[in-house]
C-alpha atoms as a PDB file:
ATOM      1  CA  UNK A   1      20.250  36.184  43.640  1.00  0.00           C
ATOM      2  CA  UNK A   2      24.086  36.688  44.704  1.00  0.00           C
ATOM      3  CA  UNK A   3      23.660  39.921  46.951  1.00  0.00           C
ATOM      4  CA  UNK A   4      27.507  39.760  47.504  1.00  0.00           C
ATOM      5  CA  UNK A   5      28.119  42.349  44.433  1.00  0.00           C
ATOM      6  CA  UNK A   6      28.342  45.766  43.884  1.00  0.00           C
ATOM      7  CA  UNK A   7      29.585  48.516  46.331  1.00  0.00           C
ATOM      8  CA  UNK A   8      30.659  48.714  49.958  1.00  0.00           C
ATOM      9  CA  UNK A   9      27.516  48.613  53.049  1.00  0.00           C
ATOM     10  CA  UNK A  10      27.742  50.940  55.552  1.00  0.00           C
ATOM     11  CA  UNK A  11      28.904  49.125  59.230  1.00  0.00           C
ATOM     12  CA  UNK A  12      26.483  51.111  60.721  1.00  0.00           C
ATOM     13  CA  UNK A  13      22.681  50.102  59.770  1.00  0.00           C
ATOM     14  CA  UNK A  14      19.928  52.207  60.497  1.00  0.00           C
ATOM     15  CA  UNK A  15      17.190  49.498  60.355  1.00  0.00           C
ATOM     16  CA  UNK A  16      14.002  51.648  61.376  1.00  0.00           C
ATOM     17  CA  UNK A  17      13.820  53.204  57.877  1.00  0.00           C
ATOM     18  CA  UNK A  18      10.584  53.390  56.625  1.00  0.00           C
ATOM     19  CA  UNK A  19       9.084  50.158  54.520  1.00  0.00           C
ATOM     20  CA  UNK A  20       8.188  52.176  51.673  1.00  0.00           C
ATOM     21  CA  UNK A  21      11.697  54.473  51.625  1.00  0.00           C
ATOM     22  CA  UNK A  22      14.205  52.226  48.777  1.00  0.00           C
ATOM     23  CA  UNK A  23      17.215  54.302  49.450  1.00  0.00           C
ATOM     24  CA  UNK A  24      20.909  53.145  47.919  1.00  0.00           C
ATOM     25  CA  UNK A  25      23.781  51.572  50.515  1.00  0.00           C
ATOM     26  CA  UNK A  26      26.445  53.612  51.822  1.00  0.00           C
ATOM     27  CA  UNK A  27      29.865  53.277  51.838  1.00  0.00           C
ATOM     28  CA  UNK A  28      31.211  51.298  54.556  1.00  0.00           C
ATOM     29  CA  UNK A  29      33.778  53.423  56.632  1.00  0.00           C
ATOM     30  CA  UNK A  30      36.833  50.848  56.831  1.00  0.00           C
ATOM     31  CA  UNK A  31      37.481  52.021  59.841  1.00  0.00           C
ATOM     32  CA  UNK A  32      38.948  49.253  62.661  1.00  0.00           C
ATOM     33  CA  UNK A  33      38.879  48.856  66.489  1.00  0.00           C
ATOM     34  CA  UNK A  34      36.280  49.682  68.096  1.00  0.00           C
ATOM     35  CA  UNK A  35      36.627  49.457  72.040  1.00  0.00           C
ATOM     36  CA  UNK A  36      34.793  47.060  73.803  1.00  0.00           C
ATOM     37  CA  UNK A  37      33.075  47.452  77.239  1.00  0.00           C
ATOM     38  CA  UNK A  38      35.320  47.929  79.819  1.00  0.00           C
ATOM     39  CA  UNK A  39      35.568  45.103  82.218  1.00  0.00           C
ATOM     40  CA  UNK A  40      34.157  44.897  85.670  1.00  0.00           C
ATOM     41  CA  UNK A  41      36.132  44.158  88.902  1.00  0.00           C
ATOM     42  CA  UNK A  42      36.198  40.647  90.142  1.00  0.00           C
ATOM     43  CA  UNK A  43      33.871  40.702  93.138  1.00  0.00           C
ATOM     44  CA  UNK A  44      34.915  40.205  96.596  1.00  0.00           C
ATOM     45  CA  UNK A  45      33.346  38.767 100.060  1.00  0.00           C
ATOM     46  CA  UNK A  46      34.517  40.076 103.311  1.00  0.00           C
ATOM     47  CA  UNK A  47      35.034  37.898 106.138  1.00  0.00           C
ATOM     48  CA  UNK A  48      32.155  38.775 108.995  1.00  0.00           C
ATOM     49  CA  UNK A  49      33.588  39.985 111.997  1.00  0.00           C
ATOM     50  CA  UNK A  50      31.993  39.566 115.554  1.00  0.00           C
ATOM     51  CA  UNK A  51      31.252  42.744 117.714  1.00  0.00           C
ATOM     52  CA  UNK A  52      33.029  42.654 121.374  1.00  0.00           C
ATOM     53  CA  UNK A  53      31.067  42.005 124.269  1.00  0.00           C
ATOM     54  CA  UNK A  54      31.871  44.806 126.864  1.00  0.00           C
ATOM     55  CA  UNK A  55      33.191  43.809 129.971  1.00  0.00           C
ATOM     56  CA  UNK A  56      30.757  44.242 133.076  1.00  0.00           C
ATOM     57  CA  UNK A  57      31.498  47.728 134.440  1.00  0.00           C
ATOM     58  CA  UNK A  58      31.377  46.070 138.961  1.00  0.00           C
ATOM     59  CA  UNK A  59      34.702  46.376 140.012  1.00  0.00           C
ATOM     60  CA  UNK A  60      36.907  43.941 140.952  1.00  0.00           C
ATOM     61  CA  UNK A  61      38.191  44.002 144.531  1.00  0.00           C
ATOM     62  CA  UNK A  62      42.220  44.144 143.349  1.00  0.00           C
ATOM     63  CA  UNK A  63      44.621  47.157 143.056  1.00  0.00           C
ATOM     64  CA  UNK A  64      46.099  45.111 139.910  1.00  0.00           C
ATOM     65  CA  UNK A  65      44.402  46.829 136.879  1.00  0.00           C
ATOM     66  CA  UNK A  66      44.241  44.028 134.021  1.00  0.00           C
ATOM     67  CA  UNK A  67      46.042  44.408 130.924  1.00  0.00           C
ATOM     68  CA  UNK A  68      43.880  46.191 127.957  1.00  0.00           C
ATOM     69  CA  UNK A  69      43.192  43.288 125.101  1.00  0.00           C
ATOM     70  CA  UNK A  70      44.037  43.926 121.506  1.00  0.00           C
ATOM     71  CA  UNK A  71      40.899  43.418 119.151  1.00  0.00           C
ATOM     72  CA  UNK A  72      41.934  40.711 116.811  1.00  0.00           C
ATOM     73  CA  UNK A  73      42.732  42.432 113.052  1.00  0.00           C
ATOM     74  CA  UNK A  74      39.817  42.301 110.635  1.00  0.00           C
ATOM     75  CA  UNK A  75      40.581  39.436 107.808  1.00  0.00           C
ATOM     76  CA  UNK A  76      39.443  40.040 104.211  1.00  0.00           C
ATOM     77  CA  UNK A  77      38.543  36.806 102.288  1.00  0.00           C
ATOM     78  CA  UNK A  78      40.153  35.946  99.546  1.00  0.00           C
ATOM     79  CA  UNK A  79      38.473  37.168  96.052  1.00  0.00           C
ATOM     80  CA  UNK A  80      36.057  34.474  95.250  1.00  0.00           C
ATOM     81  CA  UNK A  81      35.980  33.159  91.681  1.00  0.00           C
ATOM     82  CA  UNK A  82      33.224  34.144  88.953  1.00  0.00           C
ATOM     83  CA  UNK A  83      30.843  31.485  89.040  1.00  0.00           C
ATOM     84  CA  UNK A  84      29.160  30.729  85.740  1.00  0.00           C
ATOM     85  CA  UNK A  85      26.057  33.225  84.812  1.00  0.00           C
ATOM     86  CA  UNK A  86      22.625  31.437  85.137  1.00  0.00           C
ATOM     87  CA  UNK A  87      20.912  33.084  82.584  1.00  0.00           C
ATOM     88  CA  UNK A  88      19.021  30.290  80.674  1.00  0.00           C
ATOM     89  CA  UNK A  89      19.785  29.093  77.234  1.00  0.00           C
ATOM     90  CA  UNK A  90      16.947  31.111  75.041  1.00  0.00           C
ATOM     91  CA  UNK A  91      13.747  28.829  74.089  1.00  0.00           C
ATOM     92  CA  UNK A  92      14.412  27.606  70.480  1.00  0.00           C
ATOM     93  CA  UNK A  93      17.957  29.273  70.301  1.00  0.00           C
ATOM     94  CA  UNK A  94      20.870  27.664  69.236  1.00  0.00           C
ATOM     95  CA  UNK A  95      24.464  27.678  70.508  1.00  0.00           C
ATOM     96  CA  UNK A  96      26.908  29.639  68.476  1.00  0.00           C
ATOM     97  CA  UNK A  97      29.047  27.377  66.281  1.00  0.00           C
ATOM     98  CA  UNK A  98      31.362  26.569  62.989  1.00  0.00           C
ATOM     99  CA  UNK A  99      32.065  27.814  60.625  1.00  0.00           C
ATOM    100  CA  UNK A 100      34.170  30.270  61.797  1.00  0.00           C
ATOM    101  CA  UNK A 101      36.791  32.713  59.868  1.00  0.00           C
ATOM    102  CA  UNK A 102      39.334  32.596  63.431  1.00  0.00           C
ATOM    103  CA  UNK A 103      40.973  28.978  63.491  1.00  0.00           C
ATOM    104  CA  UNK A 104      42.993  27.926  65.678  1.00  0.00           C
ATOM    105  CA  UNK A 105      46.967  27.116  65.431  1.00  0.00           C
ATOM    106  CA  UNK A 106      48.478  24.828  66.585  1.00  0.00           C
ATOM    107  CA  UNK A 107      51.834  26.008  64.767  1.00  0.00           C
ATOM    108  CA  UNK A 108      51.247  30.400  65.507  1.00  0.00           C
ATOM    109  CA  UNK A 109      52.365  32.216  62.358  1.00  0.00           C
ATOM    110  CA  UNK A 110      53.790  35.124  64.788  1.00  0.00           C
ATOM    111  CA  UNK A 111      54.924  35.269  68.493  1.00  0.00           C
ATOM    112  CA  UNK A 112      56.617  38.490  70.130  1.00  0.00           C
ATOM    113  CA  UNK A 113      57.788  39.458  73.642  1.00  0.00           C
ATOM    114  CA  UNK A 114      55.095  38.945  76.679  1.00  0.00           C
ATOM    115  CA  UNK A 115      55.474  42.835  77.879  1.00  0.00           C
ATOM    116  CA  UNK A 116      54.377  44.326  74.206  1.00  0.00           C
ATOM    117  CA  UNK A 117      51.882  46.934  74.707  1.00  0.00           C
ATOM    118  CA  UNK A 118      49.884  48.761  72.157  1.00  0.00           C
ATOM    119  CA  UNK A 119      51.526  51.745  71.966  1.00  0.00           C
ATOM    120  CA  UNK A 120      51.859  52.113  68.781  1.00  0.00           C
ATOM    121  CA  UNK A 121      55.126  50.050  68.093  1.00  0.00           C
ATOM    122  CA  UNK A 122      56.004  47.760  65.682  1.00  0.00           C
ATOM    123  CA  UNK A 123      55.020  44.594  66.816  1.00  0.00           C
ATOM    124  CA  UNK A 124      56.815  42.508  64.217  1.00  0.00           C
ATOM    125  CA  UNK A 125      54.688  41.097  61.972  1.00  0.00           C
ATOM    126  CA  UNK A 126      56.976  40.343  58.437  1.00  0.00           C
ATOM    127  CA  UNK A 127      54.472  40.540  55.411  1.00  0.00           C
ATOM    128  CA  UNK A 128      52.024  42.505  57.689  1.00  0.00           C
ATOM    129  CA  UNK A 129      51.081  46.260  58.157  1.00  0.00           C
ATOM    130  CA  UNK A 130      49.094  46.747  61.718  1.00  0.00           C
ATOM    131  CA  UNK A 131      45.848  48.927  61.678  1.00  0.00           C
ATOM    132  CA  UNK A 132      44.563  48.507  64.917  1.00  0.00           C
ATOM    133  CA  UNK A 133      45.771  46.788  68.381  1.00  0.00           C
ATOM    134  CA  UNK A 134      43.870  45.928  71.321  1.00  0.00           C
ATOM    135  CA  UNK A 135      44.566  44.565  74.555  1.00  0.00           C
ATOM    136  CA  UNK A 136      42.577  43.108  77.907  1.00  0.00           C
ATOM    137  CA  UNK A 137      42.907  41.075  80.790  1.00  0.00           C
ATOM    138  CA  UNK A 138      41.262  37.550  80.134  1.00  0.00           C
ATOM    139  CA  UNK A 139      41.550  34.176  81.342  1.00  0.00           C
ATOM    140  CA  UNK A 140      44.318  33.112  79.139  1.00  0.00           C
ATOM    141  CA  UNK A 141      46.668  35.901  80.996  1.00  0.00           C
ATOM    142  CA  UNK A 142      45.814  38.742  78.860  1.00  0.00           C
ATOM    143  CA  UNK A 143      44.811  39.119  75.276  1.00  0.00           C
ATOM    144  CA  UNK A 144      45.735  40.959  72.318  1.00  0.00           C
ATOM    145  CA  UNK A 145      44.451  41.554  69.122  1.00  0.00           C
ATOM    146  CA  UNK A 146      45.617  43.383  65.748  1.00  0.00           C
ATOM    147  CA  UNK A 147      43.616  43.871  62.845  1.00  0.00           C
ATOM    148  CA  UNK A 148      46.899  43.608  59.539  1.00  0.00           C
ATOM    149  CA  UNK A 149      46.395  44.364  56.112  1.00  0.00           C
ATOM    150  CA  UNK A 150      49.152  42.844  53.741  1.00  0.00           C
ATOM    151  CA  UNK A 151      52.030  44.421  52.346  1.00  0.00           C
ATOM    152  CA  UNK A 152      51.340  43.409  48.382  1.00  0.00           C
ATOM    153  CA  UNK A 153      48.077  42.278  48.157  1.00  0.00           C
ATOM    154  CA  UNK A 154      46.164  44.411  50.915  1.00  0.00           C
ATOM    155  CA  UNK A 155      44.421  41.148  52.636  1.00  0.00           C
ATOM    156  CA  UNK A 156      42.866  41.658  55.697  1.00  0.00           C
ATOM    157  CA  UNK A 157      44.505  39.549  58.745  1.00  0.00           C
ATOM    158  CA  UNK A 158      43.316  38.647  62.083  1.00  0.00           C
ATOM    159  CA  UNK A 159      45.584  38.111  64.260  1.00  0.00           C
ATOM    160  CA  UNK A 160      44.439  36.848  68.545  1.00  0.00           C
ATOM    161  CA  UNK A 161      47.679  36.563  70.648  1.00  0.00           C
ATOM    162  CA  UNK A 162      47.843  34.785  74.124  1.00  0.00           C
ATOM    163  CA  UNK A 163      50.740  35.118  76.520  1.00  0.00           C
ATOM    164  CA  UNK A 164      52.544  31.843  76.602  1.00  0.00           C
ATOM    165  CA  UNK A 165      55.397  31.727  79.088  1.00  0.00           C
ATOM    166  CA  UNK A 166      57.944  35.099  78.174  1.00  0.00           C
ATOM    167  CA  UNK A 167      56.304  35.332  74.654  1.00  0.00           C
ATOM    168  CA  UNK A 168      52.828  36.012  73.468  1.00  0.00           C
ATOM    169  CA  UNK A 169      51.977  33.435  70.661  1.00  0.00           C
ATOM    170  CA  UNK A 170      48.846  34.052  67.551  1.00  0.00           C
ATOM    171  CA  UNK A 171      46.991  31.222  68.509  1.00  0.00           C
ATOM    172  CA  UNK A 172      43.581  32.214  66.585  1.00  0.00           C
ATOM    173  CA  UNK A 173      44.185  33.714  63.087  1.00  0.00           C
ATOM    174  CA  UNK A 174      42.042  34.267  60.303  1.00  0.00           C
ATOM    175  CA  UNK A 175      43.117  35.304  56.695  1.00  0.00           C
ATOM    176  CA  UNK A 176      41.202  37.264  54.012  1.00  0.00           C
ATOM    177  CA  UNK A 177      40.467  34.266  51.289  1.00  0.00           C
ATOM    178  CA  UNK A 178      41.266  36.809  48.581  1.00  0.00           C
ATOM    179  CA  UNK A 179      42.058  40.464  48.475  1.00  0.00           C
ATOM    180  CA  UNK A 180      38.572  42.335  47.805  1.00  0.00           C
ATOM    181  CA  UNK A 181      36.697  40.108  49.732  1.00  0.00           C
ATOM    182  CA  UNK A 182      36.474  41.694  52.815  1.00  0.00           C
ATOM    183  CA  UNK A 183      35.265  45.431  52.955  1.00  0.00           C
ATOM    184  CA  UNK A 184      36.256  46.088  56.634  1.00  0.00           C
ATOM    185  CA  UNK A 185      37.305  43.943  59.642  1.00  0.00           C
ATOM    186  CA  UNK A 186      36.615  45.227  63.105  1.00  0.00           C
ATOM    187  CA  UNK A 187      37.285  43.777  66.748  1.00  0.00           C
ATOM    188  CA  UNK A 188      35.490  44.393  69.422  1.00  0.00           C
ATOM    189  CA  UNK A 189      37.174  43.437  72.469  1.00  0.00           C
ATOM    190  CA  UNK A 190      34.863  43.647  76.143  1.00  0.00           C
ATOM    191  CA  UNK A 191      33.596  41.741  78.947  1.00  0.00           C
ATOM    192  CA  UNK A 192      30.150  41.467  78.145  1.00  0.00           C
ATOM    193  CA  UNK A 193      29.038  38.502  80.095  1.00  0.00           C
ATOM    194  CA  UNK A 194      30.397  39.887  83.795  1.00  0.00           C
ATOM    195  CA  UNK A 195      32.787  36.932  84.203  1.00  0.00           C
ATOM    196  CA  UNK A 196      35.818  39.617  84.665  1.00  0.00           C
ATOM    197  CA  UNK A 197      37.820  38.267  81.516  1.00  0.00           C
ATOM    198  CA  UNK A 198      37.762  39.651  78.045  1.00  0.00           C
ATOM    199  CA  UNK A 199      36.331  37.964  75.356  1.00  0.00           C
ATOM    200  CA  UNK A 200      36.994  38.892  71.379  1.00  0.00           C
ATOM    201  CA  UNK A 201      33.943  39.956  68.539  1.00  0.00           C
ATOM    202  CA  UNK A 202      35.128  40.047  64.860  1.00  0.00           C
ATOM    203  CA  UNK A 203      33.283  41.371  62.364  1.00  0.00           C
ATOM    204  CA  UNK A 204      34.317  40.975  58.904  1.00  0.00           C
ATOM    205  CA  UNK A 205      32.210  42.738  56.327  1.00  0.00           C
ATOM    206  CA  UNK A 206      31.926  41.517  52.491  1.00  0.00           C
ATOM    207  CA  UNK A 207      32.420  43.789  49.578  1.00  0.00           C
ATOM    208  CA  UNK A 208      29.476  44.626  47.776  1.00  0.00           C
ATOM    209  CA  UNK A 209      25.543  45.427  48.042  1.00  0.00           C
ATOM    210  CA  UNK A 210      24.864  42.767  49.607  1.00  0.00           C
ATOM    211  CA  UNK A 211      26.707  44.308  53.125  1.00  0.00           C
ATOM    212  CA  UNK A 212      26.994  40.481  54.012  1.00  0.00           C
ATOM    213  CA  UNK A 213      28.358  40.517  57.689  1.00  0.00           C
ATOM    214  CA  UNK A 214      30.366  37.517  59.573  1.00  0.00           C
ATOM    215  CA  UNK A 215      30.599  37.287  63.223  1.00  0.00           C
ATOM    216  CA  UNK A 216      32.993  35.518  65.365  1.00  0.00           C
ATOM    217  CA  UNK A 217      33.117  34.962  69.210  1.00  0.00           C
ATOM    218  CA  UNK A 218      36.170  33.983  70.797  1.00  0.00           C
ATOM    219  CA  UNK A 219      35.714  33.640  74.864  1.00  0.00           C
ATOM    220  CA  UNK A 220      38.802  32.069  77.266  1.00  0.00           C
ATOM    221  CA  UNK A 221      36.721  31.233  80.286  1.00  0.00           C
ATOM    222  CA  UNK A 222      37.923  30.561  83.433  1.00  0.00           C
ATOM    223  CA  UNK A 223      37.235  27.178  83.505  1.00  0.00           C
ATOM    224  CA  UNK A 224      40.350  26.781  81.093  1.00  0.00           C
ATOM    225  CA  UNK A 225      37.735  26.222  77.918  1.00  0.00           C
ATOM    226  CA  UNK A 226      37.775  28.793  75.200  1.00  0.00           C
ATOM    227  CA  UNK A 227      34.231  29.166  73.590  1.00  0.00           C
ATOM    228  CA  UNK A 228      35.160  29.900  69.341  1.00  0.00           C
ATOM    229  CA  UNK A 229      32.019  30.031  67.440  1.00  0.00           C
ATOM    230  CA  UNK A 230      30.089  32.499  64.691  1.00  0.00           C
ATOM    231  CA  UNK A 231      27.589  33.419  62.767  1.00  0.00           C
ATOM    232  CA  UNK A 232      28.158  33.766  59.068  1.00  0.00           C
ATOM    233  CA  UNK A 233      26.574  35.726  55.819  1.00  0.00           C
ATOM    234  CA  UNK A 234      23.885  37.581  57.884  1.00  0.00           C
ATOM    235  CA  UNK A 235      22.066  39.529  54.861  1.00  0.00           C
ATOM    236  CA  UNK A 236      22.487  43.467  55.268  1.00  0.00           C
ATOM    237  CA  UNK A 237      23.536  41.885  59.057  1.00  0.00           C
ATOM    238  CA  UNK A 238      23.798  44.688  61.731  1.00  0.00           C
ATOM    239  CA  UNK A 239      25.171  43.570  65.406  1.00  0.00           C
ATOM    240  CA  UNK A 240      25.115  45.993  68.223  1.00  0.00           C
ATOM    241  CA  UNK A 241      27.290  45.279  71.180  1.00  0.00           C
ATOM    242  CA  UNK A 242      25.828  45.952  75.055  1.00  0.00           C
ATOM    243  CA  UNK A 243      25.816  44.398  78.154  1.00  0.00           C
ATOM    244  CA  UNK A 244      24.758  41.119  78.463  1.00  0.00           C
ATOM    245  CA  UNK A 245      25.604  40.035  75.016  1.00  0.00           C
ATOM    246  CA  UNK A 246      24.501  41.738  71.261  1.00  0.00           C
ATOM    247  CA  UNK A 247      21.816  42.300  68.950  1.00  0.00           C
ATOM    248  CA  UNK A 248      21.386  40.845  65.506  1.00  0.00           C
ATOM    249  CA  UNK A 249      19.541  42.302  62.825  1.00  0.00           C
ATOM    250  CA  UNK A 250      19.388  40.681  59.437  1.00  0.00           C
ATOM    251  CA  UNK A 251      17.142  41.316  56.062  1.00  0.00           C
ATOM    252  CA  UNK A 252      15.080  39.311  54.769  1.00  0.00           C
ATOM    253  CA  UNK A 253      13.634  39.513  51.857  1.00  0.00           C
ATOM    254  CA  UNK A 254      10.319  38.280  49.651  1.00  0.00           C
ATOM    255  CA  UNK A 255      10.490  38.040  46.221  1.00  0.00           C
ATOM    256  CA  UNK A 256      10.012  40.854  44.834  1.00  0.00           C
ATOM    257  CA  UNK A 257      12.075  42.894  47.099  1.00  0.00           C
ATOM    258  CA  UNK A 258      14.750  45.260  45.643  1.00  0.00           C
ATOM    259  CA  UNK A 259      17.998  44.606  46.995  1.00  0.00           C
ATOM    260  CA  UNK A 260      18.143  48.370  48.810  1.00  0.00           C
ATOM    261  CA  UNK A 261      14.962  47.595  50.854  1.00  0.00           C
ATOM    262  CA  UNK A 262      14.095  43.963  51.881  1.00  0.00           C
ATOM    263  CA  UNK A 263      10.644  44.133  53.103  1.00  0.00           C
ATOM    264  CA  UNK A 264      10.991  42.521  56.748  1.00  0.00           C
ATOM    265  CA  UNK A 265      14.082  42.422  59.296  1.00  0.00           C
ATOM    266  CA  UNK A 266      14.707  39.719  61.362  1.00  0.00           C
ATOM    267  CA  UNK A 267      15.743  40.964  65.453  1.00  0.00           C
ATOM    268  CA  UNK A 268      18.270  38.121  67.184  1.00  0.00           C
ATOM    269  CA  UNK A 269      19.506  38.603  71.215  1.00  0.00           C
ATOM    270  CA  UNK A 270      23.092  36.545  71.808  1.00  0.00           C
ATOM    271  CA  UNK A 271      23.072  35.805  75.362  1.00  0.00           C
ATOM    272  CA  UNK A 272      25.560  33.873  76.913  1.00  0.00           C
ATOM    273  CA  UNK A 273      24.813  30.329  79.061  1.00  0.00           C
ATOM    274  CA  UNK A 274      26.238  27.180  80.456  1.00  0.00           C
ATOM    275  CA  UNK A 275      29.972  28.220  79.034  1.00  0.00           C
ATOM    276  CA  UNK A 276      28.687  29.297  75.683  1.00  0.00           C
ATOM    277  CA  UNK A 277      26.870  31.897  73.583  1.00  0.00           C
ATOM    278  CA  UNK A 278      23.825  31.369  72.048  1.00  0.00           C
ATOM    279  CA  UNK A 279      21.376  32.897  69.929  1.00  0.00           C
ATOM    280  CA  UNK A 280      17.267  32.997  70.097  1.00  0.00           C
ATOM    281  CA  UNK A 281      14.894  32.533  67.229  1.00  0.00           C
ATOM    282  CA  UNK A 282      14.739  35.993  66.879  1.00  0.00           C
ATOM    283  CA  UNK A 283      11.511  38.192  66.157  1.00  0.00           C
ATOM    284  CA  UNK A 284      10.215  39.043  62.411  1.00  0.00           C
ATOM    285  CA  UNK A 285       9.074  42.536  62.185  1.00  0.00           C
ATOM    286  CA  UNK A 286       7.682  44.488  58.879  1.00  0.00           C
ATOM    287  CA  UNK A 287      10.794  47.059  58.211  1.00  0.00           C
ATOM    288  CA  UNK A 288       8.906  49.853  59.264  1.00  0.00           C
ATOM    289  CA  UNK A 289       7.910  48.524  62.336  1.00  0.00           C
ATOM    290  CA  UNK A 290      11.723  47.053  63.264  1.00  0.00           C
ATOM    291  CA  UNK A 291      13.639  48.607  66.102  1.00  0.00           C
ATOM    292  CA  UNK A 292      16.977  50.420  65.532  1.00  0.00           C
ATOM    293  CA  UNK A 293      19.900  47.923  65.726  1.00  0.00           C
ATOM    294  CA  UNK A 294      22.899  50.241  65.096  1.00  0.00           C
ATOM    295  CA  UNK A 295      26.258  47.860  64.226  1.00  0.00           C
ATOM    296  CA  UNK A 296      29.412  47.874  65.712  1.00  0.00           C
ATOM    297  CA  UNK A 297      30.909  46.266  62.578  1.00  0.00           C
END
């Protein structure tokens, strides 16, 4: 049965609710930009320095007292690079892949001055309205993100820039297939994986009971690769952001489950390995018996 109908899912999914509890789907806020975690500060290694032997204290037989020696100055290394997490790829996981709603462009729709900041300026998007802006450091020399809606239509727009000599350029865009398709469209922005660059989280949220979710991962690393891949149509799908990666929670349902209360939850982790994110097998829990996953999108 096509869950995709019907009103608006709440972002936010409370999925310890009790099994027996059938309860109707909220509206979904359509609310954007939620702030990632902030990023951490790339680590540093101090050159040792060794402790100065002191002098023996017999005196020499000469009325010449020696010159005092200056201690050499104390070097700091330069900062080392991130080296890639070791966290193993989950047992049974998979790697995050296509489809994905963000494609890349070859040709960018948009490009604007290098020095914009999100201040709440008009960034120069014809067609476009802006409805949230983001910006971090990553490994593509910054990134920034806005979150459009259309001037006639309404469509939602994603739009990633990168800096690209004295302009930044949208080289990852995704477009709303249709206006009404999309409920909401959030970006989380953060460096959740400790590598001191930024990556981007979309979520875009489908119209109806349903409260279908989308995910896309967008992650310049500082090998030079950029890791784009997503999960898509994740049933009632909640994904909460935290350190280290996210949690998934999606319904699942048996067959004679109303579409307000599926009867078992599937739990995810997305953990990030070897230059890409993956995600495990998961756990199946009765819905009573599920923890909490409360989405950021």
């Amino acid at each position: 049965m096509n869950r995709r109908h019907g009103l608006v899912l709440a972002a936010t999914l409370a999925l310890g609710a009790a099994a027996g509890a059938c309860s109707s789907d909220a509206n979904t806020s359509g609310t954007s930009g939620t702030t990632g975690a902030s990023t951490s500060a790339a680590p540093t290694t101090t050159a040792d320095t060794t402790p100065s032997t002191a002098a023996p204290t017999t005196a020499v037989p000469s009325t010449t007292v020696a010159p005092s020696t200056t201690a050499a100055p104390t070097t700091v290394a330069p900062t080392v690079a991130p080296t890639t997490p070791t966290t193993a790829a989950p047992a049974g996981g998979s790697v995050l892949a296509a489809p994905t709603n963000l494609q890349y462009m070859g040709a960018p729709t948009f490009s604007m001055p290098s020095g914009y900041l999100c201040d709440g300026s008009d960034p120069g998007l014809p067609g476009w309205h802006v409805v949230d802006c983001q910006q971090m450091p990553s490994y593509q020399d910054g990134v920034t993100t806005f979150v459009a809606r259309r001037n006639d239509d309404g469509r939602f727009g994603v739009f990633v820039f990168f800096r690209e000599g004295a302009q930044l350029k949208s080289r990852y865009e995704a477009v709303e297939p249709a206006a009404g398709t999309w409920a909401d469209v959030t970006v989380v922005l953060g460096d959740f994986h400790f590598d001191d660059g930024a990556e981007v989280w979309v979520g875009y949220r489908y119209a109806g009971t349903g409260g279908y979710l989308d995910l896309d991962v967008l992650d310049p690393l500082p090998t030079g690769f950029t890791f784009l891949g997503g999960l898509q149509g994740l049933d009632h799908g909640a994904v909460d952001m935290h350190p280290g990666g996210a949690t998934v929670a999606t319904a699942v349902y048996s067959g004679t489950d109303p579409n307000c209360c599926p009867s078992q939850l599937r739990v995810q982790e997305i953990t990030f390995s070897a230059d890409q994110w993956w995600i495990n097998a998961g756990t199946l829990y009765a819905t009573a018996a599920a923890p909490a996953v409360t989405s950021d999108f």
